[in-house]
C-alpha atoms as a PDB file:
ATOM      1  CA  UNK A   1      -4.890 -41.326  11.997  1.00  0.00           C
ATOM      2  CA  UNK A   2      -7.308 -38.006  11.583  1.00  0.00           C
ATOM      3  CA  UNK A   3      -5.776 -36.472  14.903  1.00  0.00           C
ATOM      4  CA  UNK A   4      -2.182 -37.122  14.319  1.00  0.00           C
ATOM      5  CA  UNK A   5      -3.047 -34.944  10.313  1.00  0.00           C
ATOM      6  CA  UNK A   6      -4.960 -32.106  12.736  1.00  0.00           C
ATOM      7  CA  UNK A   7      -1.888 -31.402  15.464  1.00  0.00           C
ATOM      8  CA  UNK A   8       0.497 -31.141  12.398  1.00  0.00           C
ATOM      9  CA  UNK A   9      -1.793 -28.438  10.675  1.00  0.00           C
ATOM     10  CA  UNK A  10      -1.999 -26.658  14.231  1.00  0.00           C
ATOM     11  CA  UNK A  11       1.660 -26.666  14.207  1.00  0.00           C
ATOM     12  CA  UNK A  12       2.108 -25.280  10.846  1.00  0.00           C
ATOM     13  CA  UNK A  13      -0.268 -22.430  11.503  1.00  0.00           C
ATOM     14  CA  UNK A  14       1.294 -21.663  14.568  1.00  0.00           C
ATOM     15  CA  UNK A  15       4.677 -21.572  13.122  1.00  0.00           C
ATOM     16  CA  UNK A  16       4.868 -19.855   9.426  1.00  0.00           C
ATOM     17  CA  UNK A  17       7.529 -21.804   6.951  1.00  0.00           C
ATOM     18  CA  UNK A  18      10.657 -20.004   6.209  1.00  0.00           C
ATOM     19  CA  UNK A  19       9.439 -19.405   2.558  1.00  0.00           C
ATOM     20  CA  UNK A  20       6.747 -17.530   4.110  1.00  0.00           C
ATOM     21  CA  UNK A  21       8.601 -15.251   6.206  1.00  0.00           C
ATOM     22  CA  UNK A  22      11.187 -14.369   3.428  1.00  0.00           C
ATOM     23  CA  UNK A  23       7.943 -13.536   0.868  1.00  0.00           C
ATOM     24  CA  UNK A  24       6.803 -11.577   4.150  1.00  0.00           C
ATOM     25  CA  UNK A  25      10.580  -9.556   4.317  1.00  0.00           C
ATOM     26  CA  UNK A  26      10.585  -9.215   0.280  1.00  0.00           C
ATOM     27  CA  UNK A  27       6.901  -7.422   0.794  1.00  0.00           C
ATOM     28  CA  UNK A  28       8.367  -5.085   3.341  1.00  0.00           C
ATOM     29  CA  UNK A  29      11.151  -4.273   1.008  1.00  0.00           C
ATOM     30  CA  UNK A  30       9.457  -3.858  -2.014  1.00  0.00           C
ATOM     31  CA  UNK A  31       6.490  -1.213   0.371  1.00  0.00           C
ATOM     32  CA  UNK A  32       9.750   0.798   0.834  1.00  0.00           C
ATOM     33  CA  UNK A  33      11.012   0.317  -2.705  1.00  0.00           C
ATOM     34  CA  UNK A  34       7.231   2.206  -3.659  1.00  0.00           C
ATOM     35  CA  UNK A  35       6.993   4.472  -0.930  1.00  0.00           C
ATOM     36  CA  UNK A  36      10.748   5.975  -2.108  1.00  0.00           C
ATOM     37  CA  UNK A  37       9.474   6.135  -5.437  1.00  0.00           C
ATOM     38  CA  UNK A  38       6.634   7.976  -4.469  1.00  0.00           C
ATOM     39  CA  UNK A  39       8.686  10.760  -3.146  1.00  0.00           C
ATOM     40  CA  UNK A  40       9.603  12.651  -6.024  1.00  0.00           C
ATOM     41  CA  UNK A  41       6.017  11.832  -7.449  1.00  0.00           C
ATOM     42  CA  UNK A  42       4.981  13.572  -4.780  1.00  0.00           C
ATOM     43  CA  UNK A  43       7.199  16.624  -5.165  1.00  0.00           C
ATOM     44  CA  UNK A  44       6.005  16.960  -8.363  1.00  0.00           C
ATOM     45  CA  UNK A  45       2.501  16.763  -7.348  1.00  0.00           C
ATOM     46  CA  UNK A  46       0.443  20.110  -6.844  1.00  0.00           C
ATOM     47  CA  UNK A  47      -0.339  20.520  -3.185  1.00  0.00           C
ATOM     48  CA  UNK A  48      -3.922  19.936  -2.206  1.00  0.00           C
ATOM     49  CA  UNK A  49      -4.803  23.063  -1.848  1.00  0.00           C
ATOM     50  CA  UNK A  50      -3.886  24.851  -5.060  1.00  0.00           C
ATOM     51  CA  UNK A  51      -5.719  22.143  -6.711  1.00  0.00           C
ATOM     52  CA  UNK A  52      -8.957  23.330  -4.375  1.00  0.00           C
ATOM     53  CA  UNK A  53      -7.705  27.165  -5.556  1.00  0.00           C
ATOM     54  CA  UNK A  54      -8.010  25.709  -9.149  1.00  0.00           C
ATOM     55  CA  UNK A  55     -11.187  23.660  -8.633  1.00  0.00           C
ATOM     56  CA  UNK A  56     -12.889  26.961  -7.477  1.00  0.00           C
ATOM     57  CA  UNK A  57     -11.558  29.045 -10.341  1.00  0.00           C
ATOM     58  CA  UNK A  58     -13.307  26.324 -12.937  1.00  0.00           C
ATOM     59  CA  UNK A  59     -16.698  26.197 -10.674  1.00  0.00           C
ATOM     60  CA  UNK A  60     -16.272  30.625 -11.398  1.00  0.00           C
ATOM     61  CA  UNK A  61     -15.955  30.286 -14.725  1.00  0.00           C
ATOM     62  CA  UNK A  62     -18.344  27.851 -15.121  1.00  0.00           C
ATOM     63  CA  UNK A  63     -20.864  30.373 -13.596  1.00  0.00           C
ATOM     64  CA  UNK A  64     -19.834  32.980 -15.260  1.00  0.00           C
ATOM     65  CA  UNK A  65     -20.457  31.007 -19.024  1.00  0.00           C
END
């Protein structure tokens, strides 16, 4: 019967399957996996405002040519 099909998809979108909740965890893990890599990229990075320093330098010396 149609009714008995729609309660069981209510239930399942109520309660998420395992397999979703572990994809869900490995997400989370892999987000903190980046975010650690990002760290040293970051170091490495120029802060913003030197490269607003260097932006106005090359707006100069484009007025100046």
């Amino acid at each position: 019967p149609p009714q008995l099909a729609q309660q069981q998809r209510r239930l399942q979108q109520l309660a998420p399957p395992p397999v979703q909740r572990q994809k869900r965890r490995q997400a989370q893990q892999q987000q903190k996996q980046r975010q650690k890599q990002l760290q040293p990229l970051q170091q490495l990075a120029p802060p913003p405002v030197q490269q607003q320093k260097r932006r106005q330098a090359q707006q100069q010396q484009k007025q100046r040519q």
